[in-house]
PDB file of N, CA and C in Angstrom:
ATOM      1  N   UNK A   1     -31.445  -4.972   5.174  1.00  0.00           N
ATOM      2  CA  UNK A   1     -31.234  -6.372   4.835  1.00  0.00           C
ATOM      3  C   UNK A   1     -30.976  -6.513   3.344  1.00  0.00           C
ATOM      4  N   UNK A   2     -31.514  -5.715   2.560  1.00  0.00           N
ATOM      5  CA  UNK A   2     -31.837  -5.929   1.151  1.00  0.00           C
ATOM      6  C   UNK A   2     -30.100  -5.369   0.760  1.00  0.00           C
ATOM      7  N   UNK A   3     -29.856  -4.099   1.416  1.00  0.00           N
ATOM      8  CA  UNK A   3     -28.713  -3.750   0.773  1.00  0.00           C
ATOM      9  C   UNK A   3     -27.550  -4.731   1.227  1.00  0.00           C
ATOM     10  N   UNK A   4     -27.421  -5.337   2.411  1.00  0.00           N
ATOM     11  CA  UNK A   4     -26.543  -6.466   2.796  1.00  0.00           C
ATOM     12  C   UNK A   4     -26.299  -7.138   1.534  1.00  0.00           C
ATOM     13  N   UNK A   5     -27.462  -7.754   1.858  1.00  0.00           N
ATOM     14  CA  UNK A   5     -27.782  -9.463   0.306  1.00  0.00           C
ATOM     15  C   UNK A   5     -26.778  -8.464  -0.728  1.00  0.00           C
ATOM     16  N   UNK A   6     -27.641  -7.638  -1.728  1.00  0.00           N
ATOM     17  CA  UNK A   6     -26.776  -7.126  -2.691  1.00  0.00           C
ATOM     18  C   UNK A   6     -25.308  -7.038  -2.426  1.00  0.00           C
ATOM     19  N   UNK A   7     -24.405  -6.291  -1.337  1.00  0.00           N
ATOM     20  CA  UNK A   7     -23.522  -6.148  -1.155  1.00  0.00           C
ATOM     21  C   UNK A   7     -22.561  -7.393  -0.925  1.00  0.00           C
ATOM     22  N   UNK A   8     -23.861  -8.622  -0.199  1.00  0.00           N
ATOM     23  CA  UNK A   8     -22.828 -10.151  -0.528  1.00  0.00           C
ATOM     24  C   UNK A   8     -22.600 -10.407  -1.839  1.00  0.00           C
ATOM     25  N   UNK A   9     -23.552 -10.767  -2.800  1.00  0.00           N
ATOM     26  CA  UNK A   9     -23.711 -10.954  -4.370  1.00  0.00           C
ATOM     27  C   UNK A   9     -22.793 -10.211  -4.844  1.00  0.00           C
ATOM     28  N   UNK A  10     -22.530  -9.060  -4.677  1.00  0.00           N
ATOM     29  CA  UNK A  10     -21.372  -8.057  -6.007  1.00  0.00           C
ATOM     30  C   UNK A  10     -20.340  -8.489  -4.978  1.00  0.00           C
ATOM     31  N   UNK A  11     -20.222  -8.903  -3.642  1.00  0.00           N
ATOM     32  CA  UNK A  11     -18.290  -8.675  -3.610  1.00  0.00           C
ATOM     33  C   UNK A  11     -17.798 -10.279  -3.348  1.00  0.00           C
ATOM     34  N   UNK A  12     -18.950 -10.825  -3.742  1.00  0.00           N
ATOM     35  CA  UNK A  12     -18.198 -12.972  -3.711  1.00  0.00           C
ATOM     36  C   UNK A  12     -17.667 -13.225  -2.753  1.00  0.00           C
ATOM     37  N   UNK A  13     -17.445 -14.730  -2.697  1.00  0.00           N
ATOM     38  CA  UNK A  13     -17.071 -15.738  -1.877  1.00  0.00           C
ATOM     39  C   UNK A  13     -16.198 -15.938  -1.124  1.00  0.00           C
ATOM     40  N   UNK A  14     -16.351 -15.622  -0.205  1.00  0.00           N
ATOM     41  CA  UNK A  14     -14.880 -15.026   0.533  1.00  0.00           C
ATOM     42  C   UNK A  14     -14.975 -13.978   0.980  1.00  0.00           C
ATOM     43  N   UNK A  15     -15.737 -13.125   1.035  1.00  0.00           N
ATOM     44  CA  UNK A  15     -16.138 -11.808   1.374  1.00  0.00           C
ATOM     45  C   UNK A  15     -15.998 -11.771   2.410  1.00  0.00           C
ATOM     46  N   UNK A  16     -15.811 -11.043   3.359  1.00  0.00           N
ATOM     47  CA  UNK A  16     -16.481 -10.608   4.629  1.00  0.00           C
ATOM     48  C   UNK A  16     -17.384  -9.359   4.616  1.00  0.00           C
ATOM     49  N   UNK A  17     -18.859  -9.414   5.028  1.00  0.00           N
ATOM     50  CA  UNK A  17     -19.529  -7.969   4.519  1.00  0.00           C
ATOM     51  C   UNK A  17     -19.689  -7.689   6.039  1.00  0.00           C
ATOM     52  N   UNK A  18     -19.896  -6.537   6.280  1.00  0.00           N
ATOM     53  CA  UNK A  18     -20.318  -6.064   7.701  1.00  0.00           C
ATOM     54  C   UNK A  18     -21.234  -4.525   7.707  1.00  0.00           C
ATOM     55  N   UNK A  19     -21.814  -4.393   8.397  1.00  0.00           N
ATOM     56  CA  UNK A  19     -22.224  -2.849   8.789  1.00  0.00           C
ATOM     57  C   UNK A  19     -20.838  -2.178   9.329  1.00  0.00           C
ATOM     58  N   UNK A  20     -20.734  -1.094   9.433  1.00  0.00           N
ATOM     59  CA  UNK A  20     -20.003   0.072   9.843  1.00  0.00           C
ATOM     60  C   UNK A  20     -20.683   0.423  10.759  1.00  0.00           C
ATOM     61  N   UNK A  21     -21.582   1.259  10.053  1.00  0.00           N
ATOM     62  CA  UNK A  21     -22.352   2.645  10.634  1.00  0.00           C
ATOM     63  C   UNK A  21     -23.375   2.547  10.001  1.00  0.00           C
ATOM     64  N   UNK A  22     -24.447   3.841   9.835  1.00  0.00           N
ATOM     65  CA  UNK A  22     -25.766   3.615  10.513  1.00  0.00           C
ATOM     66  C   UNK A  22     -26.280   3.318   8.810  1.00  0.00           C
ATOM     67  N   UNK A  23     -25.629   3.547   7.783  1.00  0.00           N
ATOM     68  CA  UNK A  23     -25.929   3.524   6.398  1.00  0.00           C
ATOM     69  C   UNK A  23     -24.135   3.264   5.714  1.00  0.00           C
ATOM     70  N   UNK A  24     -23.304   2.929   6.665  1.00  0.00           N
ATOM     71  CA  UNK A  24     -22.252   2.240   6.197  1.00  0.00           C
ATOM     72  C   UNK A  24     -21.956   1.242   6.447  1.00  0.00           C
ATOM     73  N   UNK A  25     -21.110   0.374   5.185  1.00  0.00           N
ATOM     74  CA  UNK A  25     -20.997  -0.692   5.173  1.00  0.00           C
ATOM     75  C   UNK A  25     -19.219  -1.131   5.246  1.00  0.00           C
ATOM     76  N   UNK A  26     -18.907  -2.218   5.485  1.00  0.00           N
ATOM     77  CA  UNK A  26     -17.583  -2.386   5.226  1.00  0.00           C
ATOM     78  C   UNK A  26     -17.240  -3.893   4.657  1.00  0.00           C
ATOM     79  N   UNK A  27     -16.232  -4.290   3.751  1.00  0.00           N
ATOM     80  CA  UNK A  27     -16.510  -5.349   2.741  1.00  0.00           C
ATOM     81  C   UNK A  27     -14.799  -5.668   2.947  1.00  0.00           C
ATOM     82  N   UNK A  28     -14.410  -6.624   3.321  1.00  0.00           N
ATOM     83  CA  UNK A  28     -13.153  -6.824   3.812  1.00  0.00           C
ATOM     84  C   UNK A  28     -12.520  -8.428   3.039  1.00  0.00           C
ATOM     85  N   UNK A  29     -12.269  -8.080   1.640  1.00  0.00           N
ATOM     86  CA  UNK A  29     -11.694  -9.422   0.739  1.00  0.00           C
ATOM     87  C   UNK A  29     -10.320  -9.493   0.519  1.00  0.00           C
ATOM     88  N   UNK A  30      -9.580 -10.506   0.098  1.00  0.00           N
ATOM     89  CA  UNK A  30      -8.006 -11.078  -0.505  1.00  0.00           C
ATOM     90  C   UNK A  30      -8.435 -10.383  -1.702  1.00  0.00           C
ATOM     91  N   UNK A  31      -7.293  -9.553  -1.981  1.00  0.00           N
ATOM     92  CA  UNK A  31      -7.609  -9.232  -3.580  1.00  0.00           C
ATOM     93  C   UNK A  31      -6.743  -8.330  -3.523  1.00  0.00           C
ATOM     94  N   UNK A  32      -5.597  -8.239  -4.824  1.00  0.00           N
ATOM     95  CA  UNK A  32      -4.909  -7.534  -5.117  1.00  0.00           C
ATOM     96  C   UNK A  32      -5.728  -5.991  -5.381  1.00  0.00           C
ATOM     97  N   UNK A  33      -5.020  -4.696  -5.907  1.00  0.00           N
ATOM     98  CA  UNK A  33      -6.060  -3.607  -6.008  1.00  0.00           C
ATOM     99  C   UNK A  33      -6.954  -3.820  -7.311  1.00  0.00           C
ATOM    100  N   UNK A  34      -6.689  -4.373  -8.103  1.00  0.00           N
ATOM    101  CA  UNK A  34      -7.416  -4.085  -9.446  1.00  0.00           C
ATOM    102  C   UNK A  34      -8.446  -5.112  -9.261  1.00  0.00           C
ATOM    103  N   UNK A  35      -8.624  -6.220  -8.650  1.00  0.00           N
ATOM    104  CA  UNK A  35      -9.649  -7.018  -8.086  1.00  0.00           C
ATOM    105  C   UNK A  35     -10.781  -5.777  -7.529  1.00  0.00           C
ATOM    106  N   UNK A  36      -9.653  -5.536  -6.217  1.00  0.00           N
ATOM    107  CA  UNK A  36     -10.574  -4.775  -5.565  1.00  0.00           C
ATOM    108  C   UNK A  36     -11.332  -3.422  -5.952  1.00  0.00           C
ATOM    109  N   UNK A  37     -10.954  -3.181  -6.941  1.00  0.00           N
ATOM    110  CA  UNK A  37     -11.563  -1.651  -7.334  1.00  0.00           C
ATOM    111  C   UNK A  37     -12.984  -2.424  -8.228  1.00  0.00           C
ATOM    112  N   UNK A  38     -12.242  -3.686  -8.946  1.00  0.00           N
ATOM    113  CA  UNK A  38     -13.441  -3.990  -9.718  1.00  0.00           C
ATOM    114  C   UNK A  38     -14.499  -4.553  -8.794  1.00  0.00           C
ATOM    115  N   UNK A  39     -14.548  -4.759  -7.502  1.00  0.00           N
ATOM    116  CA  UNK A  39     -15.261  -5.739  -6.505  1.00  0.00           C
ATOM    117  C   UNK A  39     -16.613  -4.100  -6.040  1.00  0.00           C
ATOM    118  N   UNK A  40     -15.199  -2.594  -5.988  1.00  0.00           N
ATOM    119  CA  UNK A  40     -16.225  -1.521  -5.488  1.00  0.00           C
ATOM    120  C   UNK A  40     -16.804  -0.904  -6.340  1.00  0.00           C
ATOM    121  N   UNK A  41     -16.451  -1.883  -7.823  1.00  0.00           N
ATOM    122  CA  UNK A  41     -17.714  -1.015  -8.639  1.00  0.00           C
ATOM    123  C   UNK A  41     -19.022  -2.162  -9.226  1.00  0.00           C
ATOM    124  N   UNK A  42     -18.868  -3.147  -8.806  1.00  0.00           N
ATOM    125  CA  UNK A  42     -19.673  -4.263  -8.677  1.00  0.00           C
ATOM    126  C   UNK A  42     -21.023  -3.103  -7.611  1.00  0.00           C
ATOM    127  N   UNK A  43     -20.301  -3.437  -6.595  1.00  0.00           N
ATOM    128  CA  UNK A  43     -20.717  -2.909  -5.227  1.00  0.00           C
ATOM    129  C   UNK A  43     -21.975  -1.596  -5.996  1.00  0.00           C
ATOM    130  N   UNK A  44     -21.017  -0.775  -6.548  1.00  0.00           N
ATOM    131  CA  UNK A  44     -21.589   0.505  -6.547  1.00  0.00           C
ATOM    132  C   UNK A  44     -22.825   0.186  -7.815  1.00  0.00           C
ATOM    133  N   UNK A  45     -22.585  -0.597  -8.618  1.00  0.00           N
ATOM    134  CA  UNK A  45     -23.562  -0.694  -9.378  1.00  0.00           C
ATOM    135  C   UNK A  45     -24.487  -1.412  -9.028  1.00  0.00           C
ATOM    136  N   UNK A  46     -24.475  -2.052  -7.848  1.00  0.00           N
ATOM    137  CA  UNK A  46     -25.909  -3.262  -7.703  1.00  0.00           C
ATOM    138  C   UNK A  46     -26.633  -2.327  -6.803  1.00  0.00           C
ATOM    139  N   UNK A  47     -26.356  -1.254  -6.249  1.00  0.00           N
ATOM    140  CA  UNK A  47     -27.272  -0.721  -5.605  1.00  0.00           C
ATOM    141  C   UNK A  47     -28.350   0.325  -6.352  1.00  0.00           C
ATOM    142  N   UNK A  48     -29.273   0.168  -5.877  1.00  0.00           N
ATOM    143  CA  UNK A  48     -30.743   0.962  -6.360  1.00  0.00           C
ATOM    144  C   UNK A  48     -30.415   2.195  -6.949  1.00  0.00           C
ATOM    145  N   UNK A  49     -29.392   3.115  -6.052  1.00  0.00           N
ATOM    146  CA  UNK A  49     -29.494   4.250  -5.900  1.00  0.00           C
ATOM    147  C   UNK A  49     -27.649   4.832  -5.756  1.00  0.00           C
ATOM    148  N   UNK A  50     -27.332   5.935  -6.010  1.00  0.00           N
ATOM    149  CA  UNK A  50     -26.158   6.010  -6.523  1.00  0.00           C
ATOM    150  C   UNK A  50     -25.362   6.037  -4.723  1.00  0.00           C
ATOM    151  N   UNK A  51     -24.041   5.357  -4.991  1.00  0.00           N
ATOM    152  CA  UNK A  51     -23.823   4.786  -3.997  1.00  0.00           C
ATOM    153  C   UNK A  51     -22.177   5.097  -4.064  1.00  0.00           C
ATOM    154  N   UNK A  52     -21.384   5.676  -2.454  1.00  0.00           N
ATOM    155  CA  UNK A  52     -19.948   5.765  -2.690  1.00  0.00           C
ATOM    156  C   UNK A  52     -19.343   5.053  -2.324  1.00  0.00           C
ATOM    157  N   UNK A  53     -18.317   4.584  -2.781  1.00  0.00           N
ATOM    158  CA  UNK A  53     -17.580   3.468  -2.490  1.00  0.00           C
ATOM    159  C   UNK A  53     -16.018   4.105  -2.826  1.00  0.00           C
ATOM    160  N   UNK A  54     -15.206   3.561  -1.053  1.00  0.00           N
ATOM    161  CA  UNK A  54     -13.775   4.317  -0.780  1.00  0.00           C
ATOM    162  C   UNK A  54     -13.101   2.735  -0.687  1.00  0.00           C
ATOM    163  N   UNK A  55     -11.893   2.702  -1.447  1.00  0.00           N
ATOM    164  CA  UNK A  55     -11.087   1.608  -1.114  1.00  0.00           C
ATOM    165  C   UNK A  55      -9.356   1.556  -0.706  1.00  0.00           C
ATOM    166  N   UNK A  56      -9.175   1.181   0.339  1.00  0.00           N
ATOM    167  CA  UNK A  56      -8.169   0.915   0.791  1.00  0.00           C
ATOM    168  C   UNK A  56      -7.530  -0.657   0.658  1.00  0.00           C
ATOM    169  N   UNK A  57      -5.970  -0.435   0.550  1.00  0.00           N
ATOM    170  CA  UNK A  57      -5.901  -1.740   0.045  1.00  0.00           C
ATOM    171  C   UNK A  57      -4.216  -1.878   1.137  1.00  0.00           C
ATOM    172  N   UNK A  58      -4.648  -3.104   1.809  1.00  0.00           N
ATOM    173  CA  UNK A  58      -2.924  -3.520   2.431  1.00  0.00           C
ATOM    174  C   UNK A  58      -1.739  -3.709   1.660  1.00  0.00           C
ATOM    175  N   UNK A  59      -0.800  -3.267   1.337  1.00  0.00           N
ATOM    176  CA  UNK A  59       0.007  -4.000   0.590  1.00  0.00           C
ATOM    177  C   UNK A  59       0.747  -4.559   1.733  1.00  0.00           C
ATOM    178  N   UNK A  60       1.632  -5.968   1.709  1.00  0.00           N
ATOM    179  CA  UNK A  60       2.135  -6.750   2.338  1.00  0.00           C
ATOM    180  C   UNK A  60       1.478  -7.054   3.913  1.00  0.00           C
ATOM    181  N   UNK A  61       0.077  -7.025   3.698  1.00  0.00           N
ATOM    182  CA  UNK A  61      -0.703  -7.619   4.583  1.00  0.00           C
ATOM    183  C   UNK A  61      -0.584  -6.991   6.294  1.00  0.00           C
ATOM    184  N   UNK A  62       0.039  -6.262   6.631  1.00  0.00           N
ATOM    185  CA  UNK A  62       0.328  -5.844   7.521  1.00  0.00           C
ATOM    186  C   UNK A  62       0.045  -4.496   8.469  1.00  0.00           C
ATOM    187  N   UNK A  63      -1.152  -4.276   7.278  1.00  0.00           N
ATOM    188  CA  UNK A  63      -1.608  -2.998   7.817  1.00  0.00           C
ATOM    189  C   UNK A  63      -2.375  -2.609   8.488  1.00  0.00           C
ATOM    190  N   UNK A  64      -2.934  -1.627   9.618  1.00  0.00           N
ATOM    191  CA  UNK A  64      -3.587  -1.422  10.686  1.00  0.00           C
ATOM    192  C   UNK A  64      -5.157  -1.357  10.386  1.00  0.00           C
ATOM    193  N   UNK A  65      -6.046  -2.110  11.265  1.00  0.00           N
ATOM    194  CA  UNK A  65      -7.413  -1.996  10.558  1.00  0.00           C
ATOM    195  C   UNK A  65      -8.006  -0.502  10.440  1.00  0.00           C
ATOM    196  N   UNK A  66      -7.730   0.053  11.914  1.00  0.00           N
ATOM    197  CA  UNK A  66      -8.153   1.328  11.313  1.00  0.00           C
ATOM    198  C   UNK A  66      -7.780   2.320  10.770  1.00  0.00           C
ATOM    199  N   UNK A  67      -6.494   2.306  10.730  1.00  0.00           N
ATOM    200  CA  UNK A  67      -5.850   2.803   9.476  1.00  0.00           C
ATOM    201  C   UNK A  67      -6.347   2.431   7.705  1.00  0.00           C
ATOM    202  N   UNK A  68      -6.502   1.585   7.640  1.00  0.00           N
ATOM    203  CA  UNK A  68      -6.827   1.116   6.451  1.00  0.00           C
ATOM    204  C   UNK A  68      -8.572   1.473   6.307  1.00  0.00           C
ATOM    205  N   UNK A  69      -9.536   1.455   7.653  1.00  0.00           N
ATOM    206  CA  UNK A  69     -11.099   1.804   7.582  1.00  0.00           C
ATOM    207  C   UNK A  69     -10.775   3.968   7.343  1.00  0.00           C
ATOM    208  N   UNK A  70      -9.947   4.183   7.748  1.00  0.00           N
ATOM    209  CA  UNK A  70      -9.884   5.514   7.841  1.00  0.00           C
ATOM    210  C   UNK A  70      -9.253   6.036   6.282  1.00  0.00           C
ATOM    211  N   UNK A  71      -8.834   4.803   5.355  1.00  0.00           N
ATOM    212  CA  UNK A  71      -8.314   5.386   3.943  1.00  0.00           C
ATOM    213  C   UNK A  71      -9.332   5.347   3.338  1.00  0.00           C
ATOM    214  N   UNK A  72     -10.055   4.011   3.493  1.00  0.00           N
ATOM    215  CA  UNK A  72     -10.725   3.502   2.758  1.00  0.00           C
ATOM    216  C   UNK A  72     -12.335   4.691   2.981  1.00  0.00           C
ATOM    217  N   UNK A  73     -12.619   5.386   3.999  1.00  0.00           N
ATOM    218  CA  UNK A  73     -13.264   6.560   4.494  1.00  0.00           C
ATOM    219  C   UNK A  73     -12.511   7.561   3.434  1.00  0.00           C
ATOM    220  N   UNK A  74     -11.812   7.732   3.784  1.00  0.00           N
ATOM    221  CA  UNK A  74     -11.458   9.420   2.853  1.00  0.00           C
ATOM    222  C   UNK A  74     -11.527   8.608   1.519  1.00  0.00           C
ATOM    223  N   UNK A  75     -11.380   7.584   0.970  1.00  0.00           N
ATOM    224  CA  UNK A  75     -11.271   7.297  -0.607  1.00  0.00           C
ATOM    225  C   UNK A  75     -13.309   7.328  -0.704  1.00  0.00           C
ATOM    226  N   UNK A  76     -13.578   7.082   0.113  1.00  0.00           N
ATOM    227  CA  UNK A  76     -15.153   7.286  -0.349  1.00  0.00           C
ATOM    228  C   UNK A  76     -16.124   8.837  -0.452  1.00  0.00           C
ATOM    229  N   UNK A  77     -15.100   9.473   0.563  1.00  0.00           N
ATOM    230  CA  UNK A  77     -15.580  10.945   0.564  1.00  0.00           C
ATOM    231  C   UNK A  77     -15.261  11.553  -0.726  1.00  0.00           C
ATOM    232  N   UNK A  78     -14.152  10.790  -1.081  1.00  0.00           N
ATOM    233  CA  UNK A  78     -13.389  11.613  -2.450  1.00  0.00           C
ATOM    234  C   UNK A  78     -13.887  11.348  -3.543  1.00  0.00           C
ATOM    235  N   UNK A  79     -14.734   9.986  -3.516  1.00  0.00           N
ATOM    236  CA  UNK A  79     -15.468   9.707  -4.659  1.00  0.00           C
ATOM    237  C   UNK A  79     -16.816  10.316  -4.621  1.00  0.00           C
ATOM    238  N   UNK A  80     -17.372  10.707  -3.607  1.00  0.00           N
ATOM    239  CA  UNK A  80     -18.584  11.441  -3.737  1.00  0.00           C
ATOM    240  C   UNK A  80     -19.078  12.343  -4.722  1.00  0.00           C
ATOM    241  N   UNK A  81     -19.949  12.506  -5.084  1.00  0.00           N
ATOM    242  CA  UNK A  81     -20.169  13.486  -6.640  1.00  0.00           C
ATOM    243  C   UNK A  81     -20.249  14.915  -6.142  1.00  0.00           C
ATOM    244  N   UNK A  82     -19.143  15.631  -7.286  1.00  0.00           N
ATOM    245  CA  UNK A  82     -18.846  16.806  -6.499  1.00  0.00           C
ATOM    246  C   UNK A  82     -17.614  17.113  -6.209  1.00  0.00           C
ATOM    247  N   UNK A  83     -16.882  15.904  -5.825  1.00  0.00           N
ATOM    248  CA  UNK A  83     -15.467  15.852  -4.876  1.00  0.00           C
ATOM    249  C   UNK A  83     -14.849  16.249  -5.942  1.00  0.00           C
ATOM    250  N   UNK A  84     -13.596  17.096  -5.418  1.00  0.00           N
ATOM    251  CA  UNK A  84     -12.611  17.355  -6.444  1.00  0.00           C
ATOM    252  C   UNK A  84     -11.531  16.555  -6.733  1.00  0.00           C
ATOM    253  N   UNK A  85     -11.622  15.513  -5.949  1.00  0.00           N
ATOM    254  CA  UNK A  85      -9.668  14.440  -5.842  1.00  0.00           C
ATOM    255  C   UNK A  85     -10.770  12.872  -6.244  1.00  0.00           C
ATOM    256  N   UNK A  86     -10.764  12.190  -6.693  1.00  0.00           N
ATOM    257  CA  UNK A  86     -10.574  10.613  -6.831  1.00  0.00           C
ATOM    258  C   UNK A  86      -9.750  10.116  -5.783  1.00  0.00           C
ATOM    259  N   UNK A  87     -10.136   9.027  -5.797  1.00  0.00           N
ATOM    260  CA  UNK A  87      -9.042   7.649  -4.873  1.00  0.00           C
ATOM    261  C   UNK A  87      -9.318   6.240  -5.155  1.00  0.00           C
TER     262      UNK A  87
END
């Protein structure tokens, strides 16, 4: 519950926040990319404890959800500490 709340607070009004999975989350906003990168480091900093955050972004609105949950997955694996690639 606690990490929800936080995760509403860092990604604003308009948000959509949701669970994923069993310790994942998914955060689904309007926002060009540079919004949105600044929205997943909001994200990553309000949490307690060090936290990865993968972002996928539609351009021209038309893109497949799970296609876009499956970028936005590998952009979080890639940010993991350790990883050798960014995203």
């Amino acid at each position: 519950i606690e990490v929800a709340r936080r995760l509403e607070r860092s990604a604003g009004a308009g948000a959509f926040v949701a669970r994923y999975g069993g310790d994942e989350f998914a955060i689904v906003i309007r926002a060009a990319e540079p919004e949105a990168r600044a929205v997943a480091a909001r994200v990553a900093n309000a949490m307690p404890w060090p936290a990865s955050v993968g972002v996928a972004v539609s351009h021209g609105g038309d893109a497949d959800a799970d296609a876009l949950l499956a970028e936005a997955d590998a952009a979080m694996y890639a940010a993991k500490p350790g990883a050798t690639e960014l995203s």
